[in-house]
N, C-alpha and C. Protein backbone atom coordinates (compact mmCIF):
# COMPACT_ATOMS: atom_id res chain seq x y z
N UNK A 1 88.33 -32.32 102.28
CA UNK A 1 87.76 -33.11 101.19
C UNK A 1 87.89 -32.36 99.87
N UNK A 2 88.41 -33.31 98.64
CA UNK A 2 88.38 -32.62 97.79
C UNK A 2 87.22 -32.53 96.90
N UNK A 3 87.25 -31.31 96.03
CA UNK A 3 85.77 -31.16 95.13
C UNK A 3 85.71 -31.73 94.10
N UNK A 4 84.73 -31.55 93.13
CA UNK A 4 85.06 -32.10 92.27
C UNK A 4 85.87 -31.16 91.07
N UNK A 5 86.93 -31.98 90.29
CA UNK A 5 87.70 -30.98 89.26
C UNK A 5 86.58 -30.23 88.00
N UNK A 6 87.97 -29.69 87.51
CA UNK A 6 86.63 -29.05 85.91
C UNK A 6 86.51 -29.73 85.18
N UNK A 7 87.69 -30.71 84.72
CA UNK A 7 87.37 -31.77 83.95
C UNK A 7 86.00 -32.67 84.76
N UNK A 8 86.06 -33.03 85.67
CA UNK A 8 84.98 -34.10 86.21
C UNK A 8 83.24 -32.99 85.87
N UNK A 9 83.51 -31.92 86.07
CA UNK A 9 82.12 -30.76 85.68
C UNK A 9 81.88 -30.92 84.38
N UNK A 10 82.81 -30.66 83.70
CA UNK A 10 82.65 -30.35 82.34
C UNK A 10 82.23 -31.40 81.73
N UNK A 11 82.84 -33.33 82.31
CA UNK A 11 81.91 -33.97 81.62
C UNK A 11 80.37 -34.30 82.42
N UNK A 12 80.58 -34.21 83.29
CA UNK A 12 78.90 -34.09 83.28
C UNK A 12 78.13 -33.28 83.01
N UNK A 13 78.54 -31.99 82.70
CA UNK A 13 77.39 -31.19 81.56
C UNK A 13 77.56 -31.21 80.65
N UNK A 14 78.39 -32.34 79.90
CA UNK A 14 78.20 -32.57 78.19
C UNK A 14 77.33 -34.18 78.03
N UNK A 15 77.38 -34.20 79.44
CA UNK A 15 76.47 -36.10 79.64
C UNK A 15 75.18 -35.44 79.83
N UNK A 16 74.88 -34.49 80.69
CA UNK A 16 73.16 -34.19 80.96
C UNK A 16 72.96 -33.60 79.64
N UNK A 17 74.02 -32.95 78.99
CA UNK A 17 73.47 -32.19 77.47
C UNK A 17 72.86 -33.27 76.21
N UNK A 18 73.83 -34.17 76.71
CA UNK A 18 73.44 -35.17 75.90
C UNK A 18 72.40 -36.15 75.84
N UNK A 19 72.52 -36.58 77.38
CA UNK A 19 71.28 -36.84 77.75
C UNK A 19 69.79 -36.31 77.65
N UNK A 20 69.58 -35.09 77.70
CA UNK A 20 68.79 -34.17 77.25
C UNK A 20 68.43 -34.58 75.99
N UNK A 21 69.32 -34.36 75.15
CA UNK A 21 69.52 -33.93 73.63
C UNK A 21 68.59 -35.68 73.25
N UNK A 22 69.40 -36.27 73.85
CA UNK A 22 68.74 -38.11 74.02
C UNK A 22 67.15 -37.96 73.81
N UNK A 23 66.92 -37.54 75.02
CA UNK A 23 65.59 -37.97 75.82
C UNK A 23 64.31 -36.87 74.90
N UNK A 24 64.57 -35.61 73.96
CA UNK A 24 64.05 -35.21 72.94
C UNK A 24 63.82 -35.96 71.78
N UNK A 25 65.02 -36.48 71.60
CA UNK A 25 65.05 -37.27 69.78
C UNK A 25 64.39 -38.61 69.89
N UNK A 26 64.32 -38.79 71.75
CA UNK A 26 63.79 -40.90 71.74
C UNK A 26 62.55 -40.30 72.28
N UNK A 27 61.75 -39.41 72.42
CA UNK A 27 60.54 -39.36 72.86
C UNK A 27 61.03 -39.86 74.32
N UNK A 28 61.69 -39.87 75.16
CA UNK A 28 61.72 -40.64 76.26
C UNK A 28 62.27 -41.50 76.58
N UNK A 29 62.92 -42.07 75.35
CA UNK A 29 63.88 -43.35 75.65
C UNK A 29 65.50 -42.99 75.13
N UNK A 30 66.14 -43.60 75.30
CA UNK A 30 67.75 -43.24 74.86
C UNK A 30 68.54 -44.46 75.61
N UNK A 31 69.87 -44.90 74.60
CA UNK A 31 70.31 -45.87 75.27
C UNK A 31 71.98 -45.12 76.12
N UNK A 32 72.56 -45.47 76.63
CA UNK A 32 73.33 -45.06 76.82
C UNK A 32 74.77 -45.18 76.44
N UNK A 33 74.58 -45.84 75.36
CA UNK A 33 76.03 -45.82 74.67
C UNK A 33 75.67 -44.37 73.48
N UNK A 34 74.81 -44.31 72.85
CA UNK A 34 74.64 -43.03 71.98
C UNK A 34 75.08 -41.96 73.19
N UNK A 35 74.41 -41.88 74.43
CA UNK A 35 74.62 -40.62 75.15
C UNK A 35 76.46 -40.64 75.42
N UNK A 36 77.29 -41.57 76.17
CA UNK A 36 78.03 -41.36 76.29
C UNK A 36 79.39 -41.02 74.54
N UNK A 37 78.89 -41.61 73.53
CA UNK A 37 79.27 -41.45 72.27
C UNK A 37 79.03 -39.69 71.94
N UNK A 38 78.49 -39.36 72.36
CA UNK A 38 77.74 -38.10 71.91
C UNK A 38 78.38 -36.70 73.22
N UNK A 39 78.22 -37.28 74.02
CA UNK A 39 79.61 -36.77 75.31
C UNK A 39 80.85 -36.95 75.00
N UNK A 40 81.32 -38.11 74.30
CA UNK A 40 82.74 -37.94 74.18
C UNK A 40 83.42 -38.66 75.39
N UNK A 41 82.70 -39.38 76.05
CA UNK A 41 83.37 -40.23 77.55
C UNK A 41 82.56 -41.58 77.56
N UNK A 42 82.98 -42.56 78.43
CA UNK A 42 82.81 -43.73 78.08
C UNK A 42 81.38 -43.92 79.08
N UNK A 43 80.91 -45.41 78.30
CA UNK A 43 79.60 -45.80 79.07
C UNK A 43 79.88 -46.07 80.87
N UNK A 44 81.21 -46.39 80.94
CA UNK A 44 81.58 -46.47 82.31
C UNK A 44 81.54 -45.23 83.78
N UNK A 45 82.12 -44.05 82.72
CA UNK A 45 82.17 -43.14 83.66
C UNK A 45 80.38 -42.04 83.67
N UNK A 46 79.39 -42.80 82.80
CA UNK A 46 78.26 -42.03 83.14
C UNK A 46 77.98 -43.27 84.52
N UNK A 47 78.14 -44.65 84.64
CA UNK A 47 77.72 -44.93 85.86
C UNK A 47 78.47 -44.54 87.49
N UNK A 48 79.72 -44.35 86.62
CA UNK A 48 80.77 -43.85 87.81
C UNK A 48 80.04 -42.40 88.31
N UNK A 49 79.47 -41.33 87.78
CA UNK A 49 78.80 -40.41 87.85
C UNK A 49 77.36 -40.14 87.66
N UNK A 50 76.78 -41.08 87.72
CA UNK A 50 75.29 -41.19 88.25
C UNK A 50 74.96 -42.10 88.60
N UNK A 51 75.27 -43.68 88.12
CA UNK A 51 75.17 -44.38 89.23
C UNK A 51 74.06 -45.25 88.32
N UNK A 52 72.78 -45.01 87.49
CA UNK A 52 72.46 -45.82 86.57
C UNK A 52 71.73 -45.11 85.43
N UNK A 53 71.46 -45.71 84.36
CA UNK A 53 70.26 -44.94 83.13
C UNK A 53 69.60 -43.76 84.09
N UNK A 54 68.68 -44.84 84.85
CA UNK A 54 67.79 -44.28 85.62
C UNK A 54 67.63 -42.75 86.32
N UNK A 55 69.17 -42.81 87.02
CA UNK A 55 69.31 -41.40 87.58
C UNK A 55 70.32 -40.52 86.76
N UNK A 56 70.38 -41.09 85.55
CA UNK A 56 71.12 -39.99 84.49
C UNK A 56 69.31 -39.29 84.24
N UNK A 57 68.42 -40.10 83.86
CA UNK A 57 67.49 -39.32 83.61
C UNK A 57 67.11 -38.09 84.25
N UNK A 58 66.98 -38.84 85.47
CA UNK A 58 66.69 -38.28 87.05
C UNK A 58 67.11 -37.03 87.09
N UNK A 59 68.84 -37.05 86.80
CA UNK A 59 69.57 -35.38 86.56
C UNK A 59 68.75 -34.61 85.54
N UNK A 60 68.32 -34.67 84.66
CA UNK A 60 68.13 -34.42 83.08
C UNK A 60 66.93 -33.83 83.81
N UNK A 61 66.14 -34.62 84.18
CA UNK A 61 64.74 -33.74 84.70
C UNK A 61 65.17 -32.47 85.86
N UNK A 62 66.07 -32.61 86.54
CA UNK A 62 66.28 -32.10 87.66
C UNK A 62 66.86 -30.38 86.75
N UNK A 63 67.73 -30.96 85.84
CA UNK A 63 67.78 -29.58 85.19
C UNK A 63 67.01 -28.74 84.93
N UNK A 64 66.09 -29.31 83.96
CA UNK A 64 64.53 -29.06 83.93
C UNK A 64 64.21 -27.91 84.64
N UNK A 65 63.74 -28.45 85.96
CA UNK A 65 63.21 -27.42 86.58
C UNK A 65 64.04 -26.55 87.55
N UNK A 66 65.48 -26.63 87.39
CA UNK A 66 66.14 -25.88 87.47
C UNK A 66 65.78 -24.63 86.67
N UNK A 67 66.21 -24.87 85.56
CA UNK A 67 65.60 -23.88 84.29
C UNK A 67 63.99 -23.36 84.45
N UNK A 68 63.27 -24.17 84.73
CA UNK A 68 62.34 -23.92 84.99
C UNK A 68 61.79 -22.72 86.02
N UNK A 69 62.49 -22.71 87.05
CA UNK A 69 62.69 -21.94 88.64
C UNK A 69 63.49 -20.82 88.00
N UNK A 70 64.25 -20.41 87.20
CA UNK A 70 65.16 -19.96 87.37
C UNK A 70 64.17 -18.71 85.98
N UNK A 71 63.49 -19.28 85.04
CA UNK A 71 62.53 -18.69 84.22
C UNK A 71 61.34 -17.81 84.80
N UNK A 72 60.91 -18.50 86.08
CA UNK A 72 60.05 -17.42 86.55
C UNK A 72 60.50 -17.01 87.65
N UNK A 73 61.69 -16.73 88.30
CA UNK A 73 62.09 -15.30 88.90
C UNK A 73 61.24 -14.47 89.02
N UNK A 74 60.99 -13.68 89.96
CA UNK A 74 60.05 -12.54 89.83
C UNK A 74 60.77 -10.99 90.71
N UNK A 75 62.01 -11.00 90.38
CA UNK A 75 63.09 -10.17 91.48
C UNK A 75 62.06 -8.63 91.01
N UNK A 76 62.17 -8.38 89.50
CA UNK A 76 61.82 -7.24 88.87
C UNK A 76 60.27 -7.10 89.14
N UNK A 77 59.54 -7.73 89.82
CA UNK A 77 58.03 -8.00 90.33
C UNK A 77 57.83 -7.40 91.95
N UNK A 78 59.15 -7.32 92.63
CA UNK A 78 59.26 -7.55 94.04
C UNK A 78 58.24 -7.10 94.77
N UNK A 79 57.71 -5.73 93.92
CA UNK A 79 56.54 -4.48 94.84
C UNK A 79 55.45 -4.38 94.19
N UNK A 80 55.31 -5.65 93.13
CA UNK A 80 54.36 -4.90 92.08
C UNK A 80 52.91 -5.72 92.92
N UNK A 81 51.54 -5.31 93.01
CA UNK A 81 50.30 -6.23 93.22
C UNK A 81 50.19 -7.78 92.92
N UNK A 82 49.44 -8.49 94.06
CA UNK A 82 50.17 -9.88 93.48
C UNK A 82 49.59 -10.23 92.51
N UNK A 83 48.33 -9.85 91.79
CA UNK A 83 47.76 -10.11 90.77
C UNK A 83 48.99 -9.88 89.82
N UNK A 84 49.34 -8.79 89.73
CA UNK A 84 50.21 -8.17 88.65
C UNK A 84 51.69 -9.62 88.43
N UNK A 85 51.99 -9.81 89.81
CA UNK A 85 53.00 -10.52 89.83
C UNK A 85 52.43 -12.02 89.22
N UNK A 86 51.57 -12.87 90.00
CA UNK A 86 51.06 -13.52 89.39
C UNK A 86 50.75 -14.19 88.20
N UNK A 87 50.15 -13.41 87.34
CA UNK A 87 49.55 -12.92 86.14
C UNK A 87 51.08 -13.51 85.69
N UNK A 88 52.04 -12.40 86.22
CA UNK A 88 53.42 -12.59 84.96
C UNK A 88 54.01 -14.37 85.37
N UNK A 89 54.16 -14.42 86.48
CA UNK A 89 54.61 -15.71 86.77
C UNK A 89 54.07 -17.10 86.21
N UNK A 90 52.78 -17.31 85.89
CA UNK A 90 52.11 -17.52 85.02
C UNK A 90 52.12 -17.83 83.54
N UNK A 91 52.53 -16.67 83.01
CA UNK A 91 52.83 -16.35 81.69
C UNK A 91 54.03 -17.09 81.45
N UNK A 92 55.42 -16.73 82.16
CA UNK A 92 56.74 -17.21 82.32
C UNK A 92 56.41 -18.73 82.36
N UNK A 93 55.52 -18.99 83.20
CA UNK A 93 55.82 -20.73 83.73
C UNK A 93 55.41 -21.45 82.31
N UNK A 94 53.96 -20.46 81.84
CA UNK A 94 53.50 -21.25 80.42
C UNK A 94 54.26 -21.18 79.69
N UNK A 95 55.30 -20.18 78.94
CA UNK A 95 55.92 -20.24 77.95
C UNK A 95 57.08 -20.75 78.35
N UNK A 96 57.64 -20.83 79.37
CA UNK A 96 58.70 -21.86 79.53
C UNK A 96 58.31 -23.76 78.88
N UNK A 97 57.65 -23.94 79.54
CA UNK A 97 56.90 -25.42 79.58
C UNK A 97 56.47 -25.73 77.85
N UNK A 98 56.02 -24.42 76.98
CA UNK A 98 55.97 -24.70 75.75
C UNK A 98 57.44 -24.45 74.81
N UNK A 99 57.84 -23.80 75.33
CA UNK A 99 58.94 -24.04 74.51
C UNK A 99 60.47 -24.64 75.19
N UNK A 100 60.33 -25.45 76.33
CA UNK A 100 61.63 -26.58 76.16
C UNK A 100 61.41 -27.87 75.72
N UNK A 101 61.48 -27.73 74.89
CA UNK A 101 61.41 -29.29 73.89
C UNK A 101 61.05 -30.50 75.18
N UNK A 102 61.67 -30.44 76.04
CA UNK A 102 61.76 -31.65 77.15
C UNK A 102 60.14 -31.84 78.00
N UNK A 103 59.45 -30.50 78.08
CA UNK A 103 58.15 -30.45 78.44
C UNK A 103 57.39 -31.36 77.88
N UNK A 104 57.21 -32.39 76.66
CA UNK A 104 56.33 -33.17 76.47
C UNK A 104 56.67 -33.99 76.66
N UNK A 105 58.40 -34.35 76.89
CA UNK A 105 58.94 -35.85 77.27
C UNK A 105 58.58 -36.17 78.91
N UNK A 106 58.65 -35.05 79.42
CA UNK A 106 58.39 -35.39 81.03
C UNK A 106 57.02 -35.81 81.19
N UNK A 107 56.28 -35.00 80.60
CA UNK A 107 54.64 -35.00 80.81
C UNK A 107 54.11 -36.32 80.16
N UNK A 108 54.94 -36.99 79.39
CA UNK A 108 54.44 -38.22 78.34
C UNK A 108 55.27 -39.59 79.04
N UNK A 109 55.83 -40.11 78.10
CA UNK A 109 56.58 -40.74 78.44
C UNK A 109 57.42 -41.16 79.98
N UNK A 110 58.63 -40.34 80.30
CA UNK A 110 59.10 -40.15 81.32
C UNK A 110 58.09 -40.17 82.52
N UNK A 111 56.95 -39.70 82.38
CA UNK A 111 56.38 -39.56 83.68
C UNK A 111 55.83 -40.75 84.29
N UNK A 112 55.88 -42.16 83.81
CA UNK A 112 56.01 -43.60 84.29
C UNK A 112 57.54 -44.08 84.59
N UNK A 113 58.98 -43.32 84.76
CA UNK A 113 59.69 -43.74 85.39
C UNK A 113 59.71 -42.77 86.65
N UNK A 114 59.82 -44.24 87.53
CA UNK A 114 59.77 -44.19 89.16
C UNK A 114 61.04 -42.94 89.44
N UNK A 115 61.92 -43.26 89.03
CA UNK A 115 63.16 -41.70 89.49
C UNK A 115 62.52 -40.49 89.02
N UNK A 116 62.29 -40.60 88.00
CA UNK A 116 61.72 -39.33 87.26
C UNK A 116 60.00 -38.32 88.17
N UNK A 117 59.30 -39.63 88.15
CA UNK A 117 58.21 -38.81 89.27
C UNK A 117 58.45 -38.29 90.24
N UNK A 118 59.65 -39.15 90.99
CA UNK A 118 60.23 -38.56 92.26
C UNK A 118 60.36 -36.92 92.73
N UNK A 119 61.56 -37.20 91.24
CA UNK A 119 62.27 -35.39 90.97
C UNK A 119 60.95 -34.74 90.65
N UNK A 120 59.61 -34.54 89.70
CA UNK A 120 58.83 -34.03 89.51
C UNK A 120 57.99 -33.90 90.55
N UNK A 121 57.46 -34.72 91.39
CA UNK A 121 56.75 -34.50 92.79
C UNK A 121 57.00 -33.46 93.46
N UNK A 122 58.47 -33.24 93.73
CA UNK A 122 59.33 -33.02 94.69
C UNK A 122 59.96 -31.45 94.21
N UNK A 123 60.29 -31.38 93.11
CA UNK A 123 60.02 -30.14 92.79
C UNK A 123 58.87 -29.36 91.99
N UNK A 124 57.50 -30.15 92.18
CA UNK A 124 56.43 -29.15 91.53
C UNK A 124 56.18 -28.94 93.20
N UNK A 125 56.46 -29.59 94.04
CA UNK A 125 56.31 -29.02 95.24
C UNK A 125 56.83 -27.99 95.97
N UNK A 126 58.03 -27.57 95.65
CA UNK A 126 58.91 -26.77 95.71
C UNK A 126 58.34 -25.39 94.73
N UNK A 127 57.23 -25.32 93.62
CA UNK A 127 56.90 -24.75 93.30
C UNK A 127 55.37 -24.22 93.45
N UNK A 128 54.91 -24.87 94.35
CA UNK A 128 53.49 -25.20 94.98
C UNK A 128 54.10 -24.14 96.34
N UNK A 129 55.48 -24.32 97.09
CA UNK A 129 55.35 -23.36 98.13
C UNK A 129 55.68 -22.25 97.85
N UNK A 130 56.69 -21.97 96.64
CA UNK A 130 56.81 -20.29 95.83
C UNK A 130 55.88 -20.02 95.87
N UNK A 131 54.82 -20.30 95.04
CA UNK A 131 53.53 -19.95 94.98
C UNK A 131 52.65 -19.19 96.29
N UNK A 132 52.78 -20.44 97.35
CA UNK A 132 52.14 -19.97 98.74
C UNK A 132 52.52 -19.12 99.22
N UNK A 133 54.08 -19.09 99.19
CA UNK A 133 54.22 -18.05 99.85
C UNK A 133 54.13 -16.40 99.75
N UNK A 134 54.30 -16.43 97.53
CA UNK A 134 53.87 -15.48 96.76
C UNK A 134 52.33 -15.04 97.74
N UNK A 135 51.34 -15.95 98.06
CA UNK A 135 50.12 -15.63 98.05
C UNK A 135 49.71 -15.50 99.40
N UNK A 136 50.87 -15.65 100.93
CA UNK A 136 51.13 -15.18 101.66
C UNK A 136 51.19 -13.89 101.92
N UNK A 137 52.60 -13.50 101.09
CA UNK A 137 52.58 -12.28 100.86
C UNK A 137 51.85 -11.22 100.31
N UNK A 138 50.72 -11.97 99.14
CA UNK A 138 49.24 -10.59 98.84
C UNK A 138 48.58 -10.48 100.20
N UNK A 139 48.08 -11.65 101.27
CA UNK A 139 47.51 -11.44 101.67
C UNK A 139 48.16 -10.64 103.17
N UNK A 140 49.26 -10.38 103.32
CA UNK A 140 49.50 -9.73 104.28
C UNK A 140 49.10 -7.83 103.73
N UNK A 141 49.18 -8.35 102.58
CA UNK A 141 49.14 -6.67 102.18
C UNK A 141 47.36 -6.14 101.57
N UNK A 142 46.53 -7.20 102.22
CA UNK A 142 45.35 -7.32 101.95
C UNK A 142 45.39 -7.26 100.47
N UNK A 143 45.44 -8.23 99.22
CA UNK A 143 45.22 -8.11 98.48
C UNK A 143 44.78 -9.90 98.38
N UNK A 144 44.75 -10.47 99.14
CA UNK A 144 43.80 -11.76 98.79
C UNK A 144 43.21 -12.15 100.20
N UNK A 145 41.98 -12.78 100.08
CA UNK A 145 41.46 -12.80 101.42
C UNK A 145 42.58 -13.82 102.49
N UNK A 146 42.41 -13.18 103.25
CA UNK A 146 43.06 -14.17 104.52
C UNK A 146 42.81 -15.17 104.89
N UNK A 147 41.42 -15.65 105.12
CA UNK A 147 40.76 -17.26 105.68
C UNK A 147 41.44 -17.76 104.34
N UNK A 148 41.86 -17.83 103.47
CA UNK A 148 42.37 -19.08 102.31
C UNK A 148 43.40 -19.61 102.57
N UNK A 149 43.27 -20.35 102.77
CA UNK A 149 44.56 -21.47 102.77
C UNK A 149 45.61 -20.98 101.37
N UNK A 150 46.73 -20.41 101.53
CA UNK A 150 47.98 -19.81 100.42
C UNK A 150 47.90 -21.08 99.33
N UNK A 151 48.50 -22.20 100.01
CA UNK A 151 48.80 -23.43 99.80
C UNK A 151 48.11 -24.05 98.78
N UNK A 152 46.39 -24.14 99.54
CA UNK A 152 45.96 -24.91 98.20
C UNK A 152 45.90 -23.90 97.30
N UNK A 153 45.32 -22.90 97.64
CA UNK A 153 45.14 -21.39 96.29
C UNK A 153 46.29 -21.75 95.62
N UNK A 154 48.18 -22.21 95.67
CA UNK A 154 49.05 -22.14 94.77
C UNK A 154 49.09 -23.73 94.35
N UNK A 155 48.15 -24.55 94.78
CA UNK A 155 48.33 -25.76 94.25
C UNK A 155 47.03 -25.61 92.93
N UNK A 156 46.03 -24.99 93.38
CA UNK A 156 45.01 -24.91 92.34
C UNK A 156 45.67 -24.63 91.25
N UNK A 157 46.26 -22.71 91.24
CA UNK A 157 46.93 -22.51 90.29
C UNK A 157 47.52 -23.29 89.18
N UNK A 158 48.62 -23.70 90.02
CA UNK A 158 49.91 -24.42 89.14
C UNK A 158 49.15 -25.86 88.78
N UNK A 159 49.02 -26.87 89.34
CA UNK A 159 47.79 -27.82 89.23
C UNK A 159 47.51 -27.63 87.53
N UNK A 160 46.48 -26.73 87.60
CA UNK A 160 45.27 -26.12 86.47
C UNK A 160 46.39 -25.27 85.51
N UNK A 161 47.68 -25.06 85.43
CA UNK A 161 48.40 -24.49 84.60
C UNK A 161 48.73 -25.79 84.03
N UNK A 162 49.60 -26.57 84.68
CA UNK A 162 49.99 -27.83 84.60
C UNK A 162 49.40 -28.79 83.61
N UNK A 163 48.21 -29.22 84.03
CA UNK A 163 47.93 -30.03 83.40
C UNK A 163 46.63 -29.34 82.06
N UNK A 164 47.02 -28.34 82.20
CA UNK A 164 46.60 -27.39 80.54
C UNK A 164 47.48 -27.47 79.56
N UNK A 165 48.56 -27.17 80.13
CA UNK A 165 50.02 -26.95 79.41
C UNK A 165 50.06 -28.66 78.65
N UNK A 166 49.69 -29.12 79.62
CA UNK A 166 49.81 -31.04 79.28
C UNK A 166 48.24 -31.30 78.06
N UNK A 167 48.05 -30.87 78.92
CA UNK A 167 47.04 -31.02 77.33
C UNK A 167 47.03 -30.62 75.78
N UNK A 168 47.28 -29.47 76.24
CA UNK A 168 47.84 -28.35 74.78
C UNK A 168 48.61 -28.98 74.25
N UNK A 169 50.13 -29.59 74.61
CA UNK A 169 51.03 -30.04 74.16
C UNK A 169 50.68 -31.45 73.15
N UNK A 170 49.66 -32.03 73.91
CA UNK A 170 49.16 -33.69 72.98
C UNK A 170 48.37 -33.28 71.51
N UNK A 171 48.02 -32.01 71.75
CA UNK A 171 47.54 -31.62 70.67
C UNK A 171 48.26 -31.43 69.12
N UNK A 172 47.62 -31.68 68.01
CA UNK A 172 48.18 -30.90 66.93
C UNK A 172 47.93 -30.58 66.09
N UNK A 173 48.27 -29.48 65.60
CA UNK A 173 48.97 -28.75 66.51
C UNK A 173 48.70 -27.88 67.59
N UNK A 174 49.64 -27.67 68.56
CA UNK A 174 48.94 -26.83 70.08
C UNK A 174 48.48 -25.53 69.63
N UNK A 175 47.70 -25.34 70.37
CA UNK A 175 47.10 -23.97 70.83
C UNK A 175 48.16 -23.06 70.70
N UNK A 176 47.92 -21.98 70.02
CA UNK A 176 49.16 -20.64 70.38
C UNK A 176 49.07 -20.69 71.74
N UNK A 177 50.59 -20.39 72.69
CA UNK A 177 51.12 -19.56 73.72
C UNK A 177 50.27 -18.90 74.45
N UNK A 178 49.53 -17.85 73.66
CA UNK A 178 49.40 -16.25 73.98
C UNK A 178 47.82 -16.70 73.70
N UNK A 179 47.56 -17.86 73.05
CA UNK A 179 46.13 -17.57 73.41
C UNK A 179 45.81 -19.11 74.65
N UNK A 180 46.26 -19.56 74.41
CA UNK A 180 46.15 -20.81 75.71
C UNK A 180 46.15 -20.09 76.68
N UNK A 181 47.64 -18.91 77.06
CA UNK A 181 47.77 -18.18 78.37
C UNK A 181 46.47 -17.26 78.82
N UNK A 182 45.90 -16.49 77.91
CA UNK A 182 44.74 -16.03 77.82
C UNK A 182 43.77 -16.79 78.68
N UNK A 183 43.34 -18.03 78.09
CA UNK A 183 42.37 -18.49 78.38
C UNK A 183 42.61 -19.12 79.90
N UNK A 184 43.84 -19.20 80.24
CA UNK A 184 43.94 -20.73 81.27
C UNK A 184 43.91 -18.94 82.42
N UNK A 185 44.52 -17.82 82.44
CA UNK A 185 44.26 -16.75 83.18
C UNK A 185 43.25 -15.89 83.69
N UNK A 186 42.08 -16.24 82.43
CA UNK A 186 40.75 -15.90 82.47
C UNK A 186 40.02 -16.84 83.39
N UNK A 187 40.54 -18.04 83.46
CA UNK A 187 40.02 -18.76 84.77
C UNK A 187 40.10 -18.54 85.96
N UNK A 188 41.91 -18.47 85.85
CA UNK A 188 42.23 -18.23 87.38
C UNK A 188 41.47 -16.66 87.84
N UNK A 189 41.53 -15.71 87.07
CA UNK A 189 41.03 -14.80 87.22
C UNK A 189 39.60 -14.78 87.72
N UNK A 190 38.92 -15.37 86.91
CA UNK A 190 37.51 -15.63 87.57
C UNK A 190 37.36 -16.66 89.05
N UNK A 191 38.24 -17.24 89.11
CA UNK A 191 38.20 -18.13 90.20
C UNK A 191 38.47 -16.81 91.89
N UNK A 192 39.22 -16.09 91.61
CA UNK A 192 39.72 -15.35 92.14
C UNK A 192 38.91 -13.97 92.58
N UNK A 193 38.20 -13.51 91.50
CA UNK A 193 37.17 -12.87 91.72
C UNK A 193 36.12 -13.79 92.48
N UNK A 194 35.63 -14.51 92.23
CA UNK A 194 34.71 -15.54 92.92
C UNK A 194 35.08 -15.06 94.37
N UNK A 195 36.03 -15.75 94.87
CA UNK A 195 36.85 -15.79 95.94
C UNK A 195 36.75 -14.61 96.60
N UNK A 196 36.94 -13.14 96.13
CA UNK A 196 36.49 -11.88 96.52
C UNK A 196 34.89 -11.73 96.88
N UNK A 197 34.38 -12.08 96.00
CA UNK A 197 33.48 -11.45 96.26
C UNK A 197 32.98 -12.48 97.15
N UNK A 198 33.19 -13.91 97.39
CA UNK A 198 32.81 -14.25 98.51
C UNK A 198 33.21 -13.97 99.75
N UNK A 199 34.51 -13.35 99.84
CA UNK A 199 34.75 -12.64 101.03
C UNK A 199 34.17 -11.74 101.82
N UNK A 200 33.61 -10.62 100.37
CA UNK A 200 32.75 -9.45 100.68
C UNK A 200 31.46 -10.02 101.64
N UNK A 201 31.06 -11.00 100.86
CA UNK A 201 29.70 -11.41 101.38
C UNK A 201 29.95 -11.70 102.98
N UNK A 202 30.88 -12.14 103.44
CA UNK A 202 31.07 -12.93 104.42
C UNK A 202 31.50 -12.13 105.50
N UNK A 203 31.50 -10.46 105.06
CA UNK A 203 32.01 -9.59 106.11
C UNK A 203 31.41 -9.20 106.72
């Protein structure tokens, strides 16, 4: 079977660029003759290659959190305490989410098309089990209690990052970065201590 060529690559990352570039300037909406005008290829071959509006979006988000995943890496974290790791992963996820322009189109708009929730479900879930398993791994090394469920502990997290980040953003203007991150960490932090010291009690 053959793959696909570079020409066939190259225009679909000047269609998701564009698309992108779209779905910033329309708040969420974009038609698709500007996107394919703006690619340089015809309205025909974005359906020949995605198939409709719908799942051109669909890609566009999917990049997203491509970029997204790919921002909080934690390779240079590998040994560090999971607080420590945490803490940074955290930081990464918030300042990613504030500064790609596309973070308020997903969270606003976009997030009432049916393709689009899909891809977002589906990979905040995918980031709900990083998480767990991040918090797997403290607790094998006794650094978070064991009776906790990983799972919800990384759904709380991200959850409560999530829809902070979504809030901040409706604002205007938002909250600095560095002090939103502050505050939304001072939670988890206290939530977490909580969590300790109810362990203690329980020994």
């Amino acid at each position: 079977m053959v793959g696909p060529t570079v020409k066939s690559l190259e225009s679909r990352t000047r269609l998701l660029e564009a698309a992108n570039q779209a779905l910033v300037d329309g708040d969420g909406a974009f038609e698709l003759q500007s996107v394919a005008a703006a690619a340089g290829v015809s309205v025909g071959l974005i359906y020949a290659r995605f198939g409709s509006k719908a799942d051109l979006a669909a890609a566009v988000v999917e990049g997203f959190y491509d970029r997204l995943m790919e921002a909080i890496t934690m390779d240079g974290f590998r040994d560090a305490p999971w607080r420590e790791r945490e803490r940074e992963r955290v930081r990464r996820l918030l300042l990613f989410l504030y500064r790609d322009p596309l973070s308020p189109v997903i969270f606003g708009k976009l997030a009432q098309d049916t393709a689009v929730q899909a891809v977002a479900r589906r990979r905040w879930a995918d980031l709900v089990e990083l998480g767990a398993r991040n918090a797997l791994h403290g607790q094998g090394r006794n650094e978070l209690p064991r009776d906790r469920d990983p799972r919800i502990l990384s759904a709380i997290i991200n959850g409560g990052l999530r829809h902070g980040v979504e809030q901040a953003l409706a604002l205007s203007p938002p909250p600095h970065p560095d002090h939103l991150f502050e505050q939304i960490w001072s939670f988890i932090e206290g939530g977490l201590s909580y969590i300790g010291d109810t362990e203690g009690e329980n020994r």
